[in-house]
Protein backbone atom coordinates (compact mmCIF):
# COMPACT_ATOMS: atom_id res chain seq x y z
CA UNK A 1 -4.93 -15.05 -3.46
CA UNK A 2 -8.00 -16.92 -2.73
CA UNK A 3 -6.76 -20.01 -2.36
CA UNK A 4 -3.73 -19.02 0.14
CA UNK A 5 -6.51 -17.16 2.22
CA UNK A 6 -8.72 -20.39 2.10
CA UNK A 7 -5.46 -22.51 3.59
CA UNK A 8 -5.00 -19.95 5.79
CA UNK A 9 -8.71 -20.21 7.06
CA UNK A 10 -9.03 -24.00 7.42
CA UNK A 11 -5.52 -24.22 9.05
CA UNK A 12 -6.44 -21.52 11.89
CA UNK A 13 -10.14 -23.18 12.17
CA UNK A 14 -7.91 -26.48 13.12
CA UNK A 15 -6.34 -24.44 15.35
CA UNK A 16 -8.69 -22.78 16.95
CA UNK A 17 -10.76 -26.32 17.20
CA UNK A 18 -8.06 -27.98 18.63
CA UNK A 19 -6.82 -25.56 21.37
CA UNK A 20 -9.69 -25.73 23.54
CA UNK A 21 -9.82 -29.74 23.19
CA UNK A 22 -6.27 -29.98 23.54
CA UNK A 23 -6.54 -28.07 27.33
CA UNK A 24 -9.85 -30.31 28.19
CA UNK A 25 -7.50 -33.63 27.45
CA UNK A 26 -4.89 -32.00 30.01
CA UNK A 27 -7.37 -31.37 32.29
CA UNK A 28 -8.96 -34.14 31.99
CA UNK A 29 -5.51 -36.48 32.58
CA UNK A 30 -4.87 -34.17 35.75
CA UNK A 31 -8.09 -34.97 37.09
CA UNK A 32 -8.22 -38.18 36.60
CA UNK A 33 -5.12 -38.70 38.84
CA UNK A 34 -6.76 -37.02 41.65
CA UNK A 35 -9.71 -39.16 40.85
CA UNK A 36 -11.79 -36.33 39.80
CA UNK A 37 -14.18 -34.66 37.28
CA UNK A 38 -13.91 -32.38 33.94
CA UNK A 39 -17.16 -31.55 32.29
CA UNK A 40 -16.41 -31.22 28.21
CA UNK A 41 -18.85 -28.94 27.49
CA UNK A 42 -17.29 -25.40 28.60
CA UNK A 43 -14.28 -26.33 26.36
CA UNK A 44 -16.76 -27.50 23.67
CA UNK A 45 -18.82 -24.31 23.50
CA UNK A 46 -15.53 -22.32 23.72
CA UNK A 47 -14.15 -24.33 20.72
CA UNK A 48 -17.38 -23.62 18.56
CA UNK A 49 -17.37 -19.65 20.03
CA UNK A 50 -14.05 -19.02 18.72
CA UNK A 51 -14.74 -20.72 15.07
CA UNK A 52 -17.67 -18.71 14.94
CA UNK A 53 -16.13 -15.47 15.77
CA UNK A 54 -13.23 -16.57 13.47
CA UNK A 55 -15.53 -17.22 10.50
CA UNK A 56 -17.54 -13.75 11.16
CA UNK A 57 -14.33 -11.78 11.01
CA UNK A 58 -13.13 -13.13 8.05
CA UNK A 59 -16.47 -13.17 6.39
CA UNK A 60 -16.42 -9.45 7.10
CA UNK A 61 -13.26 -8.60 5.86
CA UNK A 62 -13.33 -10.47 2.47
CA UNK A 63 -17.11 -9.00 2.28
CA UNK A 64 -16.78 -5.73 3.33
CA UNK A 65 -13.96 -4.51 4.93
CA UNK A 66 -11.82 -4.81 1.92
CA UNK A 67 -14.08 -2.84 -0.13
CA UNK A 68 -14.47 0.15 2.39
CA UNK A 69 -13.31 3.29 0.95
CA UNK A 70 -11.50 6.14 2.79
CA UNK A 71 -10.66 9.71 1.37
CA UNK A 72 -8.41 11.09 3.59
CA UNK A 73 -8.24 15.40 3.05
CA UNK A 74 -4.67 16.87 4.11
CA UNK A 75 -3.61 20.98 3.64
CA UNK A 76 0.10 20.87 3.80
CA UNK A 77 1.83 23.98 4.17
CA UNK A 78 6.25 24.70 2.89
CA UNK A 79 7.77 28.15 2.74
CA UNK A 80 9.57 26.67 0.00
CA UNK A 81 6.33 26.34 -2.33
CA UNK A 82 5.82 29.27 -4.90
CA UNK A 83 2.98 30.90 -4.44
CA UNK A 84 1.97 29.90 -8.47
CA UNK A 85 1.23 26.34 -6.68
CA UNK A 86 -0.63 27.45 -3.82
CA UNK A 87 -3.59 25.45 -3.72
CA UNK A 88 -1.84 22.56 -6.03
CA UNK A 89 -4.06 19.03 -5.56
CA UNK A 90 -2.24 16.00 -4.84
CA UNK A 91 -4.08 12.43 -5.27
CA UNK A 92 -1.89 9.81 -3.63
CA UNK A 93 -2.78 6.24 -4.00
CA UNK A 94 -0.86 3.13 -3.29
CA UNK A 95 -0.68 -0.80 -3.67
CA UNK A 96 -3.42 -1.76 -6.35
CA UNK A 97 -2.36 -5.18 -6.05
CA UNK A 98 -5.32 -5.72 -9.55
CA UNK A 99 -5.83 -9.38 -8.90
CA UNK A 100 -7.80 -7.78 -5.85
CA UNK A 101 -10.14 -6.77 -8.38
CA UNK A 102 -10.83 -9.70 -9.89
CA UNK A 103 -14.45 -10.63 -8.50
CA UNK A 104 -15.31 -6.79 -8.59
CA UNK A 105 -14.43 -4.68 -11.21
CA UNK A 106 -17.32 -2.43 -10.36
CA UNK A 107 -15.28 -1.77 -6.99
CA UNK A 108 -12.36 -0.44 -9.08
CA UNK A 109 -14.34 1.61 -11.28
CA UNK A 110 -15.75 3.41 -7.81
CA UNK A 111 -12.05 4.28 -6.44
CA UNK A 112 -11.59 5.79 -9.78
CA UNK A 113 -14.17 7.50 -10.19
CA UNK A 114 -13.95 9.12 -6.59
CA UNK A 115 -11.00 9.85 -7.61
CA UNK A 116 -11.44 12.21 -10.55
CA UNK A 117 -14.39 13.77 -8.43
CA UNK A 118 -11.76 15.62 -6.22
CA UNK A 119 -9.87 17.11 -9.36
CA UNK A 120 -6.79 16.74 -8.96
CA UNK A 121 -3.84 18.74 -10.48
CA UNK A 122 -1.47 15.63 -10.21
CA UNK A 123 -2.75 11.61 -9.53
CA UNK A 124 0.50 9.80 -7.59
CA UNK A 125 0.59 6.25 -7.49
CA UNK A 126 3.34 4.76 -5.17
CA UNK A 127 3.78 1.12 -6.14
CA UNK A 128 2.59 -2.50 -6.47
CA UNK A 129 0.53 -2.65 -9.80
CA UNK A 130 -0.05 -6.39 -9.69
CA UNK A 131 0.81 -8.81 -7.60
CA UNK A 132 2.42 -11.60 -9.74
CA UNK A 133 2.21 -10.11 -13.19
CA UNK A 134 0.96 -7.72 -15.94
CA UNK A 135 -1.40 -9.66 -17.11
CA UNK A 136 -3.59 -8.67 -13.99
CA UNK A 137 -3.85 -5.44 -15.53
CA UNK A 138 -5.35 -6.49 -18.40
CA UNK A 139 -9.34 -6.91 -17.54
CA UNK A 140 -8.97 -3.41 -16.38
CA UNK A 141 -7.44 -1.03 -18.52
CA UNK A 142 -10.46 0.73 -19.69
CA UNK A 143 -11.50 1.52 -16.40
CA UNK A 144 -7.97 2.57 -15.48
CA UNK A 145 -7.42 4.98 -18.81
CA UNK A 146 -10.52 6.62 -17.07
CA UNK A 147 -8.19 8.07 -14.45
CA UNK A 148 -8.01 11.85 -14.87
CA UNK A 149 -5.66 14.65 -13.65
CA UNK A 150 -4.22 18.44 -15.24
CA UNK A 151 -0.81 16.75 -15.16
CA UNK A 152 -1.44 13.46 -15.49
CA UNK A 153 -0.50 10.12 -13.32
CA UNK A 154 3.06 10.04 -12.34
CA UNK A 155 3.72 6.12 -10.72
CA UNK A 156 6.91 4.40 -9.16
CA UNK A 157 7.49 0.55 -9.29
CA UNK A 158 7.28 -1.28 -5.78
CA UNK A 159 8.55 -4.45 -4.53
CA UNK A 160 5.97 -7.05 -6.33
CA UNK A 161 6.11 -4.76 -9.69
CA UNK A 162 9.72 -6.38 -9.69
CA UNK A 163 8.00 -9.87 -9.63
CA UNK A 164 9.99 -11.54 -7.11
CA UNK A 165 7.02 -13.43 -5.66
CA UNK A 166 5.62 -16.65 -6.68
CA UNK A 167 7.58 -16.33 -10.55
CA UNK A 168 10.33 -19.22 -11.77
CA UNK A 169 11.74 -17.50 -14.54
CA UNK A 170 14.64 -19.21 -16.74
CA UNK A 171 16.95 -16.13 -15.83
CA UNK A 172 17.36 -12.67 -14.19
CA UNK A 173 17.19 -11.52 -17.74
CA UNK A 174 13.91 -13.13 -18.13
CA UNK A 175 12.48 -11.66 -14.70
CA UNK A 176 13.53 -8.17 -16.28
CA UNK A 177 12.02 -8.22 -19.01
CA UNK A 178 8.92 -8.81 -17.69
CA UNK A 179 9.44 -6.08 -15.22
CA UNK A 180 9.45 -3.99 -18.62
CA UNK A 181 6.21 -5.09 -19.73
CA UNK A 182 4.24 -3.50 -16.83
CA UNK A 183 6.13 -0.07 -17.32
CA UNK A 184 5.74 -0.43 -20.77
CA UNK A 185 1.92 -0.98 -20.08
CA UNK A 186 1.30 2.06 -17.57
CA UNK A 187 3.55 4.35 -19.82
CA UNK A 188 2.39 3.59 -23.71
CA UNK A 189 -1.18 2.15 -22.92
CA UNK A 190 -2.09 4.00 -19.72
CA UNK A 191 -0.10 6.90 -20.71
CA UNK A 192 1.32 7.36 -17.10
CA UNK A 193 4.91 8.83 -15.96
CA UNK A 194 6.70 5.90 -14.60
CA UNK A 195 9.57 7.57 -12.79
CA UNK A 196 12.23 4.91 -12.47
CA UNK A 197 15.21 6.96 -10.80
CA UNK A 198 13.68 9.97 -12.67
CA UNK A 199 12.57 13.34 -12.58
CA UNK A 200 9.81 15.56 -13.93
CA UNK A 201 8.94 19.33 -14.10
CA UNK A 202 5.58 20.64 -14.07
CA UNK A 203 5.90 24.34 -14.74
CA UNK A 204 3.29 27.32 -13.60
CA UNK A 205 2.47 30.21 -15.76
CA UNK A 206 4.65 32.53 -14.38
CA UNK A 207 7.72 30.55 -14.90
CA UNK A 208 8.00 28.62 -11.58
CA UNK A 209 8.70 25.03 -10.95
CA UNK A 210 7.51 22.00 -8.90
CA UNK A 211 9.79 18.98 -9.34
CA UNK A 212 8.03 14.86 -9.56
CA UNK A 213 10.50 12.71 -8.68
CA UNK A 214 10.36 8.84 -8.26
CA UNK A 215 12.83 5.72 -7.40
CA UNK A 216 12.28 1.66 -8.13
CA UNK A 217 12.18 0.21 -5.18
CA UNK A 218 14.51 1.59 -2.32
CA UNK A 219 14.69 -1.35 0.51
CA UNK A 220 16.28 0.01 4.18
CA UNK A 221 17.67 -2.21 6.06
CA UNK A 222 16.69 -1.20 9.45
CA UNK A 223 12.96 -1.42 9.12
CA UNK A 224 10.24 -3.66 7.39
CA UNK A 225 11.05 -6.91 5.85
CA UNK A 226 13.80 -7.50 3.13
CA UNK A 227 12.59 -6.89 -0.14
CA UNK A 228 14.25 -5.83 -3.38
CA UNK A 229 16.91 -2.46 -3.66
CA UNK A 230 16.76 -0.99 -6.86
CA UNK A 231 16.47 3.26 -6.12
CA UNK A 232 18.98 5.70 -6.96
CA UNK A 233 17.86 8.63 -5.08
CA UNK A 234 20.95 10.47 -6.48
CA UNK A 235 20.05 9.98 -9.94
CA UNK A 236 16.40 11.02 -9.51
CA UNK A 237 17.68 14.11 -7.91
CA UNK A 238 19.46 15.29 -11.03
CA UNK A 239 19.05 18.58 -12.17
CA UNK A 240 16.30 19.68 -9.56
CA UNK A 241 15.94 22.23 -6.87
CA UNK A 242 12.89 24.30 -5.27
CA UNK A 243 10.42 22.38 -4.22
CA UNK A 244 10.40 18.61 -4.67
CA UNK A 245 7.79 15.56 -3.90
CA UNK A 246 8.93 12.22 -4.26
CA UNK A 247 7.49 9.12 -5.08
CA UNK A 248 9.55 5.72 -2.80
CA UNK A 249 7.12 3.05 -2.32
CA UNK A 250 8.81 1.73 0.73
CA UNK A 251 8.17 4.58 3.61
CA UNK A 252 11.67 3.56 5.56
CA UNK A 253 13.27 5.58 2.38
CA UNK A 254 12.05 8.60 4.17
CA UNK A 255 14.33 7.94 7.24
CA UNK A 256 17.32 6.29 5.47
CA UNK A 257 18.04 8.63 2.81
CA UNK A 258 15.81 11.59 2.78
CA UNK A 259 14.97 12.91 5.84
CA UNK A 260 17.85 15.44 6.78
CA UNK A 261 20.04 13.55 4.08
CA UNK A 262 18.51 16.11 1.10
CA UNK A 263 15.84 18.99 1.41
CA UNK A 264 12.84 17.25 -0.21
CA UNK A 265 10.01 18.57 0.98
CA UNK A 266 7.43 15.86 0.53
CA UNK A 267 7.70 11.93 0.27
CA UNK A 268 5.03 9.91 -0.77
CA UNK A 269 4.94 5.95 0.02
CA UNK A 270 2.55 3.30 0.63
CA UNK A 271 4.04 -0.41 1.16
CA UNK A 272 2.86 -1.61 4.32
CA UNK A 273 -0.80 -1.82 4.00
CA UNK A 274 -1.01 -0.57 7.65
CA UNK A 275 -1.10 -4.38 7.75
CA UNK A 276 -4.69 -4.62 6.71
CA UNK A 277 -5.74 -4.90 10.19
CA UNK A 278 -6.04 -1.81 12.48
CA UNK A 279 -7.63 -2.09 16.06
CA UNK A 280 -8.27 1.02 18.04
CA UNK A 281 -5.68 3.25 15.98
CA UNK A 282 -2.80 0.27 16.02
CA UNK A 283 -1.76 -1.88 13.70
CA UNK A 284 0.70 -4.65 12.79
CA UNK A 285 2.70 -2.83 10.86
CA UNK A 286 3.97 -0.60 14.17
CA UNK A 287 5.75 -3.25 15.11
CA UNK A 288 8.21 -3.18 11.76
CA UNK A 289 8.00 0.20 10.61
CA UNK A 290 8.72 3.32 12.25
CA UNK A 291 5.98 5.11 10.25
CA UNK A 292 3.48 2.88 8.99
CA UNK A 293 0.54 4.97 7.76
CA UNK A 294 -0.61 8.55 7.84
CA UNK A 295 1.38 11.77 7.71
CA UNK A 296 4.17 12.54 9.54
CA UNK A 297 6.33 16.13 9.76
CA UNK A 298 9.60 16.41 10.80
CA UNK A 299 11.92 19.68 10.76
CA UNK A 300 10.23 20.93 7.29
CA UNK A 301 9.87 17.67 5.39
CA UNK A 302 6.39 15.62 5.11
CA UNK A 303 6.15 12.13 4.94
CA UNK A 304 2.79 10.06 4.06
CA UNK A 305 2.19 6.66 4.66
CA UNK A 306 -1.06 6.02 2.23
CA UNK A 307 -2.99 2.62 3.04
CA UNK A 308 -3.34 1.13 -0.33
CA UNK A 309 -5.98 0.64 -2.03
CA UNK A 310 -5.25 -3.09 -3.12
CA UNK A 311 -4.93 -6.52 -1.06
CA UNK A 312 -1.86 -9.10 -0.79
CA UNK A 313 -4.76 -11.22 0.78
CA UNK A 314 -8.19 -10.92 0.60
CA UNK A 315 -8.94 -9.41 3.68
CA UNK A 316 -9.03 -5.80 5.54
CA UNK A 317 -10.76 -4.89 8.96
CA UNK A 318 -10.03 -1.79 10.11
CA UNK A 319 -7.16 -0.42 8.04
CA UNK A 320 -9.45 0.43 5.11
CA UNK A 321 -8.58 1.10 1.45
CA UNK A 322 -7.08 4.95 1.02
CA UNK A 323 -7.20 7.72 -1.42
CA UNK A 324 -5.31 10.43 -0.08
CA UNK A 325 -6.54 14.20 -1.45
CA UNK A 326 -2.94 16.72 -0.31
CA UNK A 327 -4.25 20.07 -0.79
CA UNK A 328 -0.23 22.33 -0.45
CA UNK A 329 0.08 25.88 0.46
CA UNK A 330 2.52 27.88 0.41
CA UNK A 331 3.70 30.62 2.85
CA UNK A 332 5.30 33.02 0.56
């Protein structure tokens, strides 16, 4: 990641250099045919204004703004939840991306252990362990076995678990089995759920259900950007009923194939990062997803978009890291 964000930095300095020369040379060749005058230096200052103010932002975003923490607090309220599970704690966290990591551990160790200060009953993580491959995980498993809930960590595969990015394996059979590795290493060393087109049922004293259900990767092809399809919402449905959250990294699941397609009552995604940028409430992300980040309610079902916690680039201003605390009551 570091290096693609240093590319990235030099070629938009160049850029940004360049443009303001670039319009002092036409102005320049315009005046000089009506035999007058261009001073340099307005386009000069303007040149060395915009590095500058290139350079701060992206000082502050690799510095700071990408280790910003926000715990976002949520009550959501369903007839359909039994009363057992009134009160039921929800952590949702997205998008670890662990190279992010990689110069601060100590930053990791934070988010969890804000996390197991809120208590919850259930820890749901939506997707993208790593960004290119297991081994990412492997400086930090101590600190991530340190990640506490009453009914564990339940966990769902996203598009770069599936290591489609950056990887040259021999085969597809190759790519898969490395796929297996990182659920192997959440589910025997980590000892999370990793729900691929499955189901789990956490049970209340009194006999009452909640069902956990999670897909791989579910791609739509009306919003974001083409990924990988690998969910089987059908087969994660199996045998449940009552009151259902699921776990779909991708959020434009929740409009393809949930929302008024099947009664489940909560969705939980991450994916898009909110772009890592967010000015003034809007980000990027708008522009190619139809909900990008945050909750959203629509005739009974509850969608939310969580942040991420992680980085595809080194770099976040304004769309700040996310734990999401969901706090659900029920009416009955």
């Amino acid at each position: 990641m570091g290096k693609m964000m240093m590319m990235f930095c030099v070629a938009a300095s160049v850029l940004l250099a360049v443009l303001p020369n670039l319009l002092w040379l036409l102005s320049w060749i315009v005046a000089k045919i009506f035999r007058s005058g261009v001073p340099y230096a307005p386009f000069g200052w303007t040149a060395l204004a915009l590095l500058l103010t290139f350079w701060l932002i992206m000082a502050y975003g690799y510095h700071i703004g990408r280790w910003k923490l926000d715990v976002t607090e949520h009550e959501l309220v369903s007839d359909e939840l039994p009363s057992s599970f009134d009160g039921f704690r929800i952590v949702h966290i997205s998008d670890l991306h662990l190279a992010t990591f990689n110069d601060r551990p100590d930053k990791l160790q934070r988010i969890v252990d804000r996390i197991n200060s809120l208590q919850p009953d259930l820890i749901c993580f939506t997707g993208d362990f790593v960004n290119m491959g297991k081994e990412e995980a492997h400086p930090f498993t101590d600190i991530l076995r340190g990640l506490s809930a009453r009914h564990g960590v339940a966990s769902v595969l996203g598009n770069h678990d599936f290591l489609i990015y950056g990887h040259h394996f021999a085969d597809e059979a190759a790519r898969t089995a490395a796929v297996d590795e990182i659920v192997e290493y959440q589910r025997d060393v980590l000892g999370w759920k990793v729900l691929r087109n499955q189901n789990f049922l956490i049970s209340s004293e009194d006999g009452t259900n909640m069902w956990i259900l999670g897909v791989d990767n579910k791609n739509s092809s009306t919003q974001g950007f083409r990924t990988i399809d690998r969910g089987d919402l059908g087969k994660a449905m199996e045998g449940t009923g009552g009151f259902r959250i699921l776990l779909s990294h991708d959020p434009s699941h929740w409009r393809h194939e949930v929302l008024g397609h099947t009664s489940i009552q909560l969705t939980l995604s991450g994916h898009t990062h909110r772009a890592q940028v967010q000015i003034f409430g809007w980000n990027p992300s708008q522009l190619m997803f139809t909900e990008s980040g945050g909750l959203y309610h629509e005739d009974g079902q509850y969608l939310y978009v969580n942040a991420g916690l992680g980085c595809t680039v080194p770099f976040r201003l304004g769309a700040d890291p996310e734990i999401t605390l969901l706090t659900l009551h029920s009416r009955l």
